[in-house]
Structures are given as C-alpha cells and as structure tokens.
C-alpha atoms as a PDB file:
ATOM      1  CA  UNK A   1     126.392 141.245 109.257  1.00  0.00           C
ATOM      2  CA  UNK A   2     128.883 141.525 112.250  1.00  0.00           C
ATOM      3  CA  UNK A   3     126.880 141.667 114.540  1.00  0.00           C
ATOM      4  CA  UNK A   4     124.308 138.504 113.507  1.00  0.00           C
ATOM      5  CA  UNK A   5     127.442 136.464 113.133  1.00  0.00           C
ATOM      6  CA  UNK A   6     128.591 137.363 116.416  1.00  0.00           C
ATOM      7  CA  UNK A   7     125.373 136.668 117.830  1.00  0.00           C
ATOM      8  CA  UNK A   8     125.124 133.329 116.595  1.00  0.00           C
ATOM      9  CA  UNK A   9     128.143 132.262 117.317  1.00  0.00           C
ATOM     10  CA  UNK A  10     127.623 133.500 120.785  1.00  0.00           C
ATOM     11  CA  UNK A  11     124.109 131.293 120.543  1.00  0.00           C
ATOM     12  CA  UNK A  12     125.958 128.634 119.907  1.00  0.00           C
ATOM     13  CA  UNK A  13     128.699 129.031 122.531  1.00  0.00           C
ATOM     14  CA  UNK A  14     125.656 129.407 124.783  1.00  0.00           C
ATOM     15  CA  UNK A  15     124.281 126.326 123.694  1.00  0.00           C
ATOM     16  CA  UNK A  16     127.330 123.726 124.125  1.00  0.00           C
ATOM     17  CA  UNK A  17     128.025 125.691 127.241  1.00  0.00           C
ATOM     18  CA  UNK A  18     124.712 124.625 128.789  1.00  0.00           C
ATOM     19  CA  UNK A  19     124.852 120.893 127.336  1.00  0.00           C
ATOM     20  CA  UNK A  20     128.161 120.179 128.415  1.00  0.00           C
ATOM     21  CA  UNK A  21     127.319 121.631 132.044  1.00  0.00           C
ATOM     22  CA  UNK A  22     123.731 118.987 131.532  1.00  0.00           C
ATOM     23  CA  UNK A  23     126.002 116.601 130.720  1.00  0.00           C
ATOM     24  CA  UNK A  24     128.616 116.995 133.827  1.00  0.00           C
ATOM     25  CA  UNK A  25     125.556 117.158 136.178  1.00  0.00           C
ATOM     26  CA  UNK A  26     124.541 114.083 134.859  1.00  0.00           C
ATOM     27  CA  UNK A  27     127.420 111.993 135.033  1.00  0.00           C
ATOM     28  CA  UNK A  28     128.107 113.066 138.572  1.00  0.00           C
ATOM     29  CA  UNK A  29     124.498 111.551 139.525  1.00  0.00           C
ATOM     30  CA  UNK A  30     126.006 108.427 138.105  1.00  0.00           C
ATOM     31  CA  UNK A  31     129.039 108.667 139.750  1.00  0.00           C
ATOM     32  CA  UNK A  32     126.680 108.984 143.135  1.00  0.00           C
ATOM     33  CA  UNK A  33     124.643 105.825 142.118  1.00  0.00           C
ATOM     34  CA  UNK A  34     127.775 103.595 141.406  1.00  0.00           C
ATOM     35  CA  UNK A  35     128.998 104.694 144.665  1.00  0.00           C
ATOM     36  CA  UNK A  36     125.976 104.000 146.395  1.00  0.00           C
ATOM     37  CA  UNK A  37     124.581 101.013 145.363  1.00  0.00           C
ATOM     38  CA  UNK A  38     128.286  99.623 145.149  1.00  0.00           C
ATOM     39  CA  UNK A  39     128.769  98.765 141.386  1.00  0.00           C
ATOM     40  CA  UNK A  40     132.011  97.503 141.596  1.00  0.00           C
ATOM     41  CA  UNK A  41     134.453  94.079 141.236  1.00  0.00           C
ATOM     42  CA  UNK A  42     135.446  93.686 145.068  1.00  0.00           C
ATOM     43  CA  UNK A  43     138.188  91.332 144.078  1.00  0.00           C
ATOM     44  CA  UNK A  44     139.828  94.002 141.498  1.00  0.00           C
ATOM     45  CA  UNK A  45     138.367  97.344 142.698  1.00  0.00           C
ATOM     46  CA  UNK A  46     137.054  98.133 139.354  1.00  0.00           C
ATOM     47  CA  UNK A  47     133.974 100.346 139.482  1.00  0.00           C
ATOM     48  CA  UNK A  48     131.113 100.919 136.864  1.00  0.00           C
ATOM     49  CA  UNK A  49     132.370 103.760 134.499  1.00  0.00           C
ATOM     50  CA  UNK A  50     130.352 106.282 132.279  1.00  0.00           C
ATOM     51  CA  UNK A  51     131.286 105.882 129.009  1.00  0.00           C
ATOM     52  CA  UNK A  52     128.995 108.957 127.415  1.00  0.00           C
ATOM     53  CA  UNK A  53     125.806 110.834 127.743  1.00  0.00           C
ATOM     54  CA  UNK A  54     123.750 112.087 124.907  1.00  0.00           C
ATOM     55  CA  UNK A  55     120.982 114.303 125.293  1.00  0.00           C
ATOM     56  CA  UNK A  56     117.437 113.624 123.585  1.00  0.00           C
ATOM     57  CA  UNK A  57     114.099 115.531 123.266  1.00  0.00           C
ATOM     58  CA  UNK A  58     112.409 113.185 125.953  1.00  0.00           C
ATOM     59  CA  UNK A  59     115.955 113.164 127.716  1.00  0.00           C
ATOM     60  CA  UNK A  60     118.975 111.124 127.732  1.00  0.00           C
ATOM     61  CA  UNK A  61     121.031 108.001 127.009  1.00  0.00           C
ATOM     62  CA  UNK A  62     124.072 107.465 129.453  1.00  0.00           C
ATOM     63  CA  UNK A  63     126.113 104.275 128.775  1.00  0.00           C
ATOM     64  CA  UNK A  64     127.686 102.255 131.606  1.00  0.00           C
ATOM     65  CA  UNK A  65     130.721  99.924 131.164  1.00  0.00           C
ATOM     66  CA  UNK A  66     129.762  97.130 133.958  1.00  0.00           C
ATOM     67  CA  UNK A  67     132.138  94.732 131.536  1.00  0.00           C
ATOM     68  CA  UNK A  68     134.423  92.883 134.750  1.00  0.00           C
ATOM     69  CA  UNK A  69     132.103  94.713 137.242  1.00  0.00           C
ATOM     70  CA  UNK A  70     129.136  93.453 137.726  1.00  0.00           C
ATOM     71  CA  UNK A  71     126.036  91.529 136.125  1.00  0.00           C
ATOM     72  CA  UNK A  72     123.018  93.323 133.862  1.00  0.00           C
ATOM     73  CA  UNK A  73     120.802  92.578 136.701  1.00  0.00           C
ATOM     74  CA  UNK A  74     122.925  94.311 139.285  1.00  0.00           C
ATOM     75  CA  UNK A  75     121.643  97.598 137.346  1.00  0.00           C
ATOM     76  CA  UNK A  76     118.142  96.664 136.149  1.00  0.00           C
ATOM     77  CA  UNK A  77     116.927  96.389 139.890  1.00  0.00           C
ATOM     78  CA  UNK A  78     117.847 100.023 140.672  1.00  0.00           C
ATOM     79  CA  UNK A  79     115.163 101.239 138.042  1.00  0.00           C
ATOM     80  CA  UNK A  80     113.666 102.791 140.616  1.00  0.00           C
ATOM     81  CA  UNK A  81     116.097 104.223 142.384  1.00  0.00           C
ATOM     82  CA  UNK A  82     117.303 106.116 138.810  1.00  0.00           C
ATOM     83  CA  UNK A  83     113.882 107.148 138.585  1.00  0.00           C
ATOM     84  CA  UNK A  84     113.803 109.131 142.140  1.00  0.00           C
ATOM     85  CA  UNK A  85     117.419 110.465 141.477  1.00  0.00           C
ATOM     86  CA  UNK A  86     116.849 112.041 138.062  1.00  0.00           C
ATOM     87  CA  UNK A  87     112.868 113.161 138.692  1.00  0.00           C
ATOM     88  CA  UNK A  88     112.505 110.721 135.596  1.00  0.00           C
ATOM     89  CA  UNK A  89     108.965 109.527 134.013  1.00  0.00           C
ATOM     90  CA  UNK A  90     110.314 106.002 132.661  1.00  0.00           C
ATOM     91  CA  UNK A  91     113.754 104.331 132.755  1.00  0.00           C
ATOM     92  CA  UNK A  92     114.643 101.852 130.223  1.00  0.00           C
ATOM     93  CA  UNK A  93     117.648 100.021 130.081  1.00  0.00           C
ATOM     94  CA  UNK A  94     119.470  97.458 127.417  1.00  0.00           C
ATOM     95  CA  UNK A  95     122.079  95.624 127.700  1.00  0.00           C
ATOM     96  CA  UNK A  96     124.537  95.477 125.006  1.00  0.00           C
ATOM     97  CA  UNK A  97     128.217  93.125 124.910  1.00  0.00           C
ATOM     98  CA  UNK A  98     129.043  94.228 128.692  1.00  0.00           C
ATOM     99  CA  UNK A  99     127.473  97.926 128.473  1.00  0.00           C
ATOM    100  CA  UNK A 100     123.988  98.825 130.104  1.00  0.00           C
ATOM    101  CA  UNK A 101     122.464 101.645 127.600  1.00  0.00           C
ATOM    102  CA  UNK A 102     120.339 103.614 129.988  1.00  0.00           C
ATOM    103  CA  UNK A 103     117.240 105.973 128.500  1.00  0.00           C
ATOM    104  CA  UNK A 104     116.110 108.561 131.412  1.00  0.00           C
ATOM    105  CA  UNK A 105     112.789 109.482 130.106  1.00  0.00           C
ATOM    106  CA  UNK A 106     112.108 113.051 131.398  1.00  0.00           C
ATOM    107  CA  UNK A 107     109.295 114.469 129.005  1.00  0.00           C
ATOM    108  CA  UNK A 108     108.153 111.227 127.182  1.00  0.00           C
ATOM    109  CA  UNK A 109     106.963 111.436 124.010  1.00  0.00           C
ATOM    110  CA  UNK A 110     103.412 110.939 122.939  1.00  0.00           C
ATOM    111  CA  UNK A 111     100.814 111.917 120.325  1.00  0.00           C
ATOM    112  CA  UNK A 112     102.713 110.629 117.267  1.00  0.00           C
ATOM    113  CA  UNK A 113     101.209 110.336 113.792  1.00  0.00           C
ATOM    114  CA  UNK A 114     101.991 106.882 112.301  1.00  0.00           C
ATOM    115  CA  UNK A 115     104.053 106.707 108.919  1.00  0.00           C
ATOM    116  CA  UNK A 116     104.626 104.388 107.120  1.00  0.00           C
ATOM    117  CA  UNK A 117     107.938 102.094 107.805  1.00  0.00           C
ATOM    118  CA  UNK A 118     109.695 100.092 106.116  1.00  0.00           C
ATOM    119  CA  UNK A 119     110.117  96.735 107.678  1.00  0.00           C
ATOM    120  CA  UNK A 120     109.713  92.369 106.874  1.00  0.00           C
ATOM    121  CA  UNK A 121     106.791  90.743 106.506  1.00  0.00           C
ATOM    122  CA  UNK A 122     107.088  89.401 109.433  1.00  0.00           C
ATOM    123  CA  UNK A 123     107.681  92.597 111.676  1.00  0.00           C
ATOM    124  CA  UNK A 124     104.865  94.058 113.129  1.00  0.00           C
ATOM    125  CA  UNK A 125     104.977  98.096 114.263  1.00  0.00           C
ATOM    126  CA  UNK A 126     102.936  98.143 117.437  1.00  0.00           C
ATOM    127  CA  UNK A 127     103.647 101.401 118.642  1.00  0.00           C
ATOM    128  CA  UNK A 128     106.209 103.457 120.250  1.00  0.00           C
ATOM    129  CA  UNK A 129     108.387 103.446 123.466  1.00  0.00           C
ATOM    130  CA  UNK A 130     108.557 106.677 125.555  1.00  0.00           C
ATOM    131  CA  UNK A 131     111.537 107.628 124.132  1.00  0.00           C
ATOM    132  CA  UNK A 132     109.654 107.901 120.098  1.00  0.00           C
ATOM    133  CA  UNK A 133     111.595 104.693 119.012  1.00  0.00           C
ATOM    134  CA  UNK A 134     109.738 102.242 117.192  1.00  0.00           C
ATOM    135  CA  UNK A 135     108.289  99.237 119.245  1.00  0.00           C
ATOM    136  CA  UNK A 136     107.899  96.394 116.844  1.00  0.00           C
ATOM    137  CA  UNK A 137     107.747  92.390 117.340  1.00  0.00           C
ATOM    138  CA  UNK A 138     109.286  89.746 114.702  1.00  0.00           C
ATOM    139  CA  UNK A 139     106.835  86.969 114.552  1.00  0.00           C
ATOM    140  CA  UNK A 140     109.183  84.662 112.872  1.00  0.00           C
ATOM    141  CA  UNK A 141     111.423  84.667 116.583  1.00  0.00           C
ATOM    142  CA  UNK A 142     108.135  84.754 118.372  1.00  0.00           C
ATOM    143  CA  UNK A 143     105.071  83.888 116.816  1.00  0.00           C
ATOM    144  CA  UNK A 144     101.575  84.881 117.755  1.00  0.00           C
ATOM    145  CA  UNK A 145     100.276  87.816 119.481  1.00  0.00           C
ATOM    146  CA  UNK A 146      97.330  87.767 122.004  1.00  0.00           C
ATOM    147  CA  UNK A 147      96.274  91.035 123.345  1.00  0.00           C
ATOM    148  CA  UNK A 148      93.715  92.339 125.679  1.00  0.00           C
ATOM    149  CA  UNK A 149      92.421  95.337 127.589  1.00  0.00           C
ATOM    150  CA  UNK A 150      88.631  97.220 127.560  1.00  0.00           C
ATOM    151  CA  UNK A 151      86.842  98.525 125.448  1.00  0.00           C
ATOM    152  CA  UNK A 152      87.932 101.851 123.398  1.00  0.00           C
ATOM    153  CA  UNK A 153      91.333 101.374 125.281  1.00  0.00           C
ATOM    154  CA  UNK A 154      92.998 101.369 121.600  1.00  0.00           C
ATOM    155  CA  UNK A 155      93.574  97.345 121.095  1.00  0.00           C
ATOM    156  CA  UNK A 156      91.813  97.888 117.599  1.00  0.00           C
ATOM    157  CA  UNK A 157      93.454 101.069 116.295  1.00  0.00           C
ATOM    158  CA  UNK A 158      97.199  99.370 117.110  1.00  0.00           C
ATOM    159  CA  UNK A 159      96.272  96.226 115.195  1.00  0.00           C
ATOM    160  CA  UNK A 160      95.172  98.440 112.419  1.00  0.00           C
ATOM    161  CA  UNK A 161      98.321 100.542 112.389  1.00  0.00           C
ATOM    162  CA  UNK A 162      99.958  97.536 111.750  1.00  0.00           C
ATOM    163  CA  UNK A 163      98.175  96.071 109.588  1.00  0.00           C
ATOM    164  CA  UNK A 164      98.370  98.933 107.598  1.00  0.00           C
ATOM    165  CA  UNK A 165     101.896  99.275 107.801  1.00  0.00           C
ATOM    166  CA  UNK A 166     102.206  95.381 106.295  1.00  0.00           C
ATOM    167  CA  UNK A 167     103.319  95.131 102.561  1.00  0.00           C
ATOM    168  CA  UNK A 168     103.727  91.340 100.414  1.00  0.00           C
ATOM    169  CA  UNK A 169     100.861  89.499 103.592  1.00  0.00           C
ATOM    170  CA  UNK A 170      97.862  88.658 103.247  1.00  0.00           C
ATOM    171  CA  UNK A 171      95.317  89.420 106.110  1.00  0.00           C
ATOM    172  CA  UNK A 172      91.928  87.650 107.044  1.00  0.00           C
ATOM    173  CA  UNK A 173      89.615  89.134 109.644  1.00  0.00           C
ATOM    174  CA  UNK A 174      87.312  86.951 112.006  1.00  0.00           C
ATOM    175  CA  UNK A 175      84.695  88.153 114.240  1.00  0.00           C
ATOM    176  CA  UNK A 176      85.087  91.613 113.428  1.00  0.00           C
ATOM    177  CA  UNK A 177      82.661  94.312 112.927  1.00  0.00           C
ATOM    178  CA  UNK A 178      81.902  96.059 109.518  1.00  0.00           C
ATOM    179  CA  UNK A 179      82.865 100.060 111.351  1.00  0.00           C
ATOM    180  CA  UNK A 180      86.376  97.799 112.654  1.00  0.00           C
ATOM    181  CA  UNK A 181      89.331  98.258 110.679  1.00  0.00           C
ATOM    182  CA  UNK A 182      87.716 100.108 107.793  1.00  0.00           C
ATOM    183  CA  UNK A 183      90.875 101.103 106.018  1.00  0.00           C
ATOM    184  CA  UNK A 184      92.591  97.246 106.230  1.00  0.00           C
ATOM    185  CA  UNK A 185      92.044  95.565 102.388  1.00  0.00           C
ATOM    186  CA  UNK A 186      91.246  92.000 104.345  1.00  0.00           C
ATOM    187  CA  UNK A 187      88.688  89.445 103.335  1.00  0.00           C
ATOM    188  CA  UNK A 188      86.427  88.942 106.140  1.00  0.00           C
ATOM    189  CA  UNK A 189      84.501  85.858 108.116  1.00  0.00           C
ATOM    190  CA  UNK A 190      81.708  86.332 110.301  1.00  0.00           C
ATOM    191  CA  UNK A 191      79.224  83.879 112.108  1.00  0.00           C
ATOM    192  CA  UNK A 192      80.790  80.590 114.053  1.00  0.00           C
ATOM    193  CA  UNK A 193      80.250  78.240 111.517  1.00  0.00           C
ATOM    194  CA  UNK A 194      81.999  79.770 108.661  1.00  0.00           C
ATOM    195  CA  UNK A 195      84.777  80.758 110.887  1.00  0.00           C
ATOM    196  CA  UNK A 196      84.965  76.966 111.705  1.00  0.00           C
ATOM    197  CA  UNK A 197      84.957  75.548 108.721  1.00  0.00           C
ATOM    198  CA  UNK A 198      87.773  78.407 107.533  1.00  0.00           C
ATOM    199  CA  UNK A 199      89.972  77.445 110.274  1.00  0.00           C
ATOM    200  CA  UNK A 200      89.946  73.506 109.744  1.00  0.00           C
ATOM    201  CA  UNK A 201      90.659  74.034 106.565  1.00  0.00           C
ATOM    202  CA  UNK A 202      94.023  75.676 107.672  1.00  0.00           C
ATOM    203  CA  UNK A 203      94.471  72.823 109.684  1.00  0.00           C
ATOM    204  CA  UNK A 204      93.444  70.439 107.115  1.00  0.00           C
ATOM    205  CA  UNK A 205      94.955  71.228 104.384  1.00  0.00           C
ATOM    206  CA  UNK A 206      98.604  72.803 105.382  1.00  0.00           C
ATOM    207  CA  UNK A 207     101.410  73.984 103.704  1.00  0.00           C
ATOM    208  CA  UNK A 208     103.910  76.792 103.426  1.00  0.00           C
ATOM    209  CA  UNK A 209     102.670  79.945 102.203  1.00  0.00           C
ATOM    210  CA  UNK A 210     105.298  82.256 100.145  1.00  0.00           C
ATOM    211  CA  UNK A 211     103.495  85.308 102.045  1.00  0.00           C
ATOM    212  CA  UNK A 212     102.743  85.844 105.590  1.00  0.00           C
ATOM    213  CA  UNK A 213      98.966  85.118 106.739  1.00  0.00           C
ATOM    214  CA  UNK A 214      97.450  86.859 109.403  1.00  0.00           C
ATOM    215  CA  UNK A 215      95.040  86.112 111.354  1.00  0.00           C
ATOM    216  CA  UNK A 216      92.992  88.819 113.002  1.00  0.00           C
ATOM    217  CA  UNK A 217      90.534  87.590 115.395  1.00  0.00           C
ATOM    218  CA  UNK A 218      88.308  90.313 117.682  1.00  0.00           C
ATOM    219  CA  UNK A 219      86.824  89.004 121.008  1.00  0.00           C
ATOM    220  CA  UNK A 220      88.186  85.497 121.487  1.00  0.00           C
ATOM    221  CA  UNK A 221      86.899  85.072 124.661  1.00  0.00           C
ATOM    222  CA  UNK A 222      83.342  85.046 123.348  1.00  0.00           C
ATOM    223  CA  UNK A 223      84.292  82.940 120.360  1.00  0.00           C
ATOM    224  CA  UNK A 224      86.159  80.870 123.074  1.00  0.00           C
ATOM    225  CA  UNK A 225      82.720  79.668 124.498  1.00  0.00           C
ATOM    226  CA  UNK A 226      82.375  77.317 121.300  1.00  0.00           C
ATOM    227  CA  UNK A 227      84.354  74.199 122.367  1.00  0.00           C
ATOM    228  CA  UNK A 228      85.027  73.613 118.160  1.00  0.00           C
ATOM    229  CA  UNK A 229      86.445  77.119 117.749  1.00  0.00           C
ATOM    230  CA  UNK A 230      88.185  76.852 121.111  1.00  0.00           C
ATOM    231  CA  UNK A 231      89.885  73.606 120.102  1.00  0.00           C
ATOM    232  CA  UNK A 232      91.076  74.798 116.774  1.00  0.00           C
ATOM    233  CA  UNK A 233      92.239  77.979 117.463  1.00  0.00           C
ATOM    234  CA  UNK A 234      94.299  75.973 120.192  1.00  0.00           C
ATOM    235  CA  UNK A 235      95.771  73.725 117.858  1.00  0.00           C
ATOM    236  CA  UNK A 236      96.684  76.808 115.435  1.00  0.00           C
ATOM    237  CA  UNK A 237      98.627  78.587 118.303  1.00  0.00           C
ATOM    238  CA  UNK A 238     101.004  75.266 117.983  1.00  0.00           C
ATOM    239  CA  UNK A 239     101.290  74.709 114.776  1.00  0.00           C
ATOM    240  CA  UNK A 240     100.428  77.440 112.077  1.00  0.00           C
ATOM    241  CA  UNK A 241     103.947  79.604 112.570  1.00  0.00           C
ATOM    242  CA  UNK A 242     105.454  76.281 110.713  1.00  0.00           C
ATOM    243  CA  UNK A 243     103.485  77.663 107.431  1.00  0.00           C
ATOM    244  CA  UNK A 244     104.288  81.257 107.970  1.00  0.00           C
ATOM    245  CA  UNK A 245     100.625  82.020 109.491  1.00  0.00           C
ATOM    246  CA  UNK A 246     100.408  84.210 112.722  1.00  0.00           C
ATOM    247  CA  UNK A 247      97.618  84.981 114.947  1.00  0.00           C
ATOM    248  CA  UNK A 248      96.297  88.241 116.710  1.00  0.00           C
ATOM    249  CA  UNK A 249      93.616  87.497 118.582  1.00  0.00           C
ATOM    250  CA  UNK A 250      92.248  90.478 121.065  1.00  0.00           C
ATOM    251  CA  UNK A 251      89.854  89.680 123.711  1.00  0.00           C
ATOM    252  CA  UNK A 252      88.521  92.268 126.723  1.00  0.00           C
ATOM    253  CA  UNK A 253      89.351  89.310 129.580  1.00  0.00           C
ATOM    254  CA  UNK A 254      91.881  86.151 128.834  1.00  0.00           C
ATOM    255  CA  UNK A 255      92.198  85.250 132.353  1.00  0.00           C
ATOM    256  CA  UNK A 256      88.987  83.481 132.222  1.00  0.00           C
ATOM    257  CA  UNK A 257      88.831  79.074 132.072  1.00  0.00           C
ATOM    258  CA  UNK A 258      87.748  79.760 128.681  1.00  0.00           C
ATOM    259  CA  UNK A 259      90.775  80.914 126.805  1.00  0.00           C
ATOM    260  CA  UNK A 260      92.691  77.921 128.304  1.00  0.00           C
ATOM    261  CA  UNK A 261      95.726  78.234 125.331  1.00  0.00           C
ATOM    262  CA  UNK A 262      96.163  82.136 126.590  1.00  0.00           C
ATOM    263  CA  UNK A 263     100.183  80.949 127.171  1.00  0.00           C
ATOM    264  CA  UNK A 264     100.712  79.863 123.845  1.00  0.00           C
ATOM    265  CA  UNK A 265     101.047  83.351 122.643  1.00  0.00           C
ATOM    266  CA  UNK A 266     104.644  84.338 122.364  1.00  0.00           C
ATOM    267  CA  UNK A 267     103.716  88.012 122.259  1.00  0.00           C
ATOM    268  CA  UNK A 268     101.342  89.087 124.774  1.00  0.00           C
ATOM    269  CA  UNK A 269      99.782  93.046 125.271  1.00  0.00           C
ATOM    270  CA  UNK A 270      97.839  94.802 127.966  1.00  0.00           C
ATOM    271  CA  UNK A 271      96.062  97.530 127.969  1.00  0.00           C
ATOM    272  CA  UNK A 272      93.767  99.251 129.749  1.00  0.00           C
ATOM    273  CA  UNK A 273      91.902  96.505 132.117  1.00  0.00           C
ATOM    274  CA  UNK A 274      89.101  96.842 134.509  1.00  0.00           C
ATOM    275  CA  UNK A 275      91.708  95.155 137.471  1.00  0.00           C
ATOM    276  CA  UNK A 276      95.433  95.956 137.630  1.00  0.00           C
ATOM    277  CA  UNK A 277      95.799  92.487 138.448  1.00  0.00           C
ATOM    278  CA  UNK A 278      94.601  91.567 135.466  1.00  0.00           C
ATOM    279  CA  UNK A 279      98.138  92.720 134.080  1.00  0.00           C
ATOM    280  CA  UNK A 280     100.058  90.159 135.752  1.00  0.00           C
ATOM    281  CA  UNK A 281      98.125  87.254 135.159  1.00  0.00           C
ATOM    282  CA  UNK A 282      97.745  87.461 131.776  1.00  0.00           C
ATOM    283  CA  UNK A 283     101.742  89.145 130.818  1.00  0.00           C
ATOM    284  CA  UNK A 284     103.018  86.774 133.767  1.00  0.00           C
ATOM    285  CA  UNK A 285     104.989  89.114 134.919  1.00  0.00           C
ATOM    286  CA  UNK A 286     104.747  92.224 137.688  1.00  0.00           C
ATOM    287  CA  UNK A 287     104.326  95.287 136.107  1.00  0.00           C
ATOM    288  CA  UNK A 288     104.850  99.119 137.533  1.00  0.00           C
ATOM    289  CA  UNK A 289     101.717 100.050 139.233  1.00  0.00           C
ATOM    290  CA  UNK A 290      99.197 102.641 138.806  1.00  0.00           C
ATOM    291  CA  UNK A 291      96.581 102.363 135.478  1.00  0.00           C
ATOM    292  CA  UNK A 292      96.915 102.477 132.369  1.00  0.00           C
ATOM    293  CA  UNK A 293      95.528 105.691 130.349  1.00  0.00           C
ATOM    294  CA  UNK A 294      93.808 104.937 126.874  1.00  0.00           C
ATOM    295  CA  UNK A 295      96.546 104.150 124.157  1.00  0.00           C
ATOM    296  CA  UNK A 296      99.425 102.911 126.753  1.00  0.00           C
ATOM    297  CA  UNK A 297     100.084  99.411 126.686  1.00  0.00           C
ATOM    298  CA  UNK A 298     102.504  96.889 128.003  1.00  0.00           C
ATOM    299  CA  UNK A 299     104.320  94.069 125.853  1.00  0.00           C
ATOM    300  CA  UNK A 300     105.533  91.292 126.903  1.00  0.00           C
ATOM    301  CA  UNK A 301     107.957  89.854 123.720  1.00  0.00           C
ATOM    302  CA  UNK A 302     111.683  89.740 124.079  1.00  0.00           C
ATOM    303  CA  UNK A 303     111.426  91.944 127.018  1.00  0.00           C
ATOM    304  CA  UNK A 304     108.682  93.940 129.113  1.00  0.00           C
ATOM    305  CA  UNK A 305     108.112  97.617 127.344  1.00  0.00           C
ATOM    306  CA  UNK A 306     105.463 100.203 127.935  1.00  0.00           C
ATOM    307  CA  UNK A 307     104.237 101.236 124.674  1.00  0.00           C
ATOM    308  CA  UNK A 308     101.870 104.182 122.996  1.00  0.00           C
ATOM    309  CA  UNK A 309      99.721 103.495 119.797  1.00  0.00           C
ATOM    310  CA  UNK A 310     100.093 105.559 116.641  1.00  0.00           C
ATOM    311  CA  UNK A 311      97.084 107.850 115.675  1.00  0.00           C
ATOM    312  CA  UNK A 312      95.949 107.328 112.309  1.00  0.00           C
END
C-alpha cells in the first residue's frame, strides 16, 4: 500500500514537474516574440505581458495583456510568425476587453462524433474548430448562410448535423435528392414550378413565425438559371430574417453571373473547391493557402475560422 501511494504521488510530482517546465518554455517563447516584434507602449515602456498558459490536448491557450500596449491587430498579423516559433498546425487568436487569448494548435483535433447540443433556435452547430470547440453561427445576428465547395467535400453531411441538432424549427427542403438528408423530418419540394410557387407564397403572404423556418436549398446555381427562382430567392435573402426564416442554400460554384445575390449571405462557407481562388472570391477575404481536405471548411461569420464537420 506504501509503496503504490508513493508511486503515485511520485507520478504526480512527475507530472506537474513536466507541465510547469512546458509551461516556462512556453512563456519564454513569448517573452522572445514581444521582444522581437516590439509589443510595447514607446511613450510608457510598457511591454505585452503573459498573463497564463494552460495546456490542452491539441495544445495550449496563453493570454497576453496588450491593455495600454498595443492594438489587437498588432498581434493578429504575427500569426505566422507564432506558427514557425512553436512548430504549430493552426493559431487562433480572440480578443477579449484588452487581452489577446491565443490557441497554439499543435495536434488538432479531428474525427469527432456529433452529439447532440443544446443551443437556440436560432444557433446553428456547423462543426468544430481545431481546438474541439464548438463552431456555431446565430442567425438572428447574421442571417442566412450560403455555402459551397465540390462534390462529396461534406457541404451536405454539415447541413444535416445541424439540422439534426435543431429542436422547436421547422425545416423545408428544396431541390434535394430523396438519398440527401435521410435522417432530417423536413417536408420536401422538388421540380421548379412547385418550388416557385412555394417561395412566392413566402413572399406573398408574410408574417412572423413563432418558430424558426429553414430553408434548405441544394444546388442553387442550377436553380439560379431560372430568372423566377433567381429573382425570388434574391428578394428572400433581404427580407425573410424579418419573419424569423433563414436560408442555406449550397451550390458547387457561386462565383458564376448567375448567383448575382451571392453577398447577401451573412454567413458564407467553403469547402473543398476545384480553384483555391475560388475561396477568396466567394468568402471575400484571403485565406491560408494550400487545399482543403474533405470535411475542412472555412467560415466567414463574425470572424474567419477553419472548421471540421461532425460524423454522424
């Protein structure tokens, strides 16, 4: 008995030994960067500080105080520079009341099996970032989601995650195939005309619904070629959030003349496309370079994130 108390209490010795040493070498690589890059108040002398490091599965989070020092942006543009200096597959950082929260991604984490979470009606779990945290959207702060990439890239299986994870919406499918979303309890519209006359009547006849409506409509670009779908859809993007409906529409191309409204979606996503330039012009914003494997996405929302999708 002796001796297996002694030898865990020796583990554990062992243990904070070898996180507080991780955590000393870590802080000392900030101490480098804030030296380097100069993250200081010249008029004051007041440098950066690290505030504390916590240590993760996938890594760690080191907080900076850069309150009096400098701006957010003074940090965010050294991304890469963290990256080479820690050996580091991702880098995200937050900023939080005059503190930049900084997640060093060393083994990311992927492969996760989606549970159900709690959230609104309104939320919407997309994914998850490289660090295992939920990645979610609120469509009542930004309404509509457009989202594109090839085929078999995994636009569907997100979407169905989250519609799956939805609880108090209701949930219409257009354009879909009968093998898409099998497990989604949606009513479903097929064929140009009855998706027409379905969304005029939205249109038509408006008013606030006590429960979120979604949406769901699979390859808008080919829908897009009909000028009377193209036109309502259009007008829906501006006005539907008023009534508490929301729009995913997922398309292999929106860069195309076609899908002319592609900017009136708040939320946009990218996977997998055939052109990495395809990224930019449809997020409207540069994004690391280098492919994307099947099941990574980007999302454009409040911020830029590199997301995974949920099996299921």
């Amino acid at each position: 008995m002796i001796t297996e108390l002694g030898l865990a209490i020796l583990g554990t010795y062992a243990y904070n030994y070898l996180n507080t040493w991780e955590e000393q070498k870590i802080k000392h690589k900030f101490k480098k960067f804030i030296e380097e890059k100069e993250l200081m108040n010249k008029s004051s002398t007041n440098k950066a500080k690290v505030k504390n490091v916590q240590l993760f599965d996938y890594g760690f989070r080191t907080t900076l105080d850069i309150s009096g020092v400098c701006g957010f942006e003074e940090i965010e543009k050294h991304q890469d520079y963290l990256k080479q200096l820690f050996r580091a597959d991702g880098i995200d950082i937050k900023n939080i009341k005059g503190r930049a929260i900084i997640d060093v991604v060393i083994d990311k984490v992927t492969g996760l099996e989606h549970k159900r979470v709690l959230l609104p009606q309104t939320t919407l779990l997309l994914g998850y970032k490289d660090t295992g945290e939920l990645l979610t959207v609120d469509m009542l702060k930004m309404a509509h989601i457009g989202i594109v990439g090839l085929s078999l890239s995994g636009k569907s299986k997100m979407v169905e995650v989250a519609l799956n994870n939805l609880v108090g919406a209701d949930i219409v499918l257009l354009n879909v195939f009968r093998n898409d979303f099998k497990s989604v309890r949606a009513r479903r519209i097929n064929g140009d005309e009855n998706i027409l006359l379905f969304l005029n009547s939205l249109l038509q006849h408006p008013y606030v619904r006590d429960r979120p409506l979604y949406l769901v409509i699979d390859e808008l670009n080919l829908l897009a070629d009909n000028k009377d779908i193209n036109k309502v859809i259009g007008n829906l993007l501006k006005a539907a959030r008023h009534y508490n409906i929301y729009l995913i529409c997922m398309a292999q191309d929106m860069v195309k003349e076609s899908v002319k409204f592609k900017n009136l979606f708040n939320i946009r996503i990218c996977f997998r496309c055939v052109e990495e330039s395809s990224y930019r012009a449809f997020l409207g914003v540069t994004v690391p370079e280098g492919n994307l494997l099947p099941r990574e996405f980007y999302c454009l929302s409040d911020g830029l994130y590199k997301g995974y999708t949920y099996t299921i």
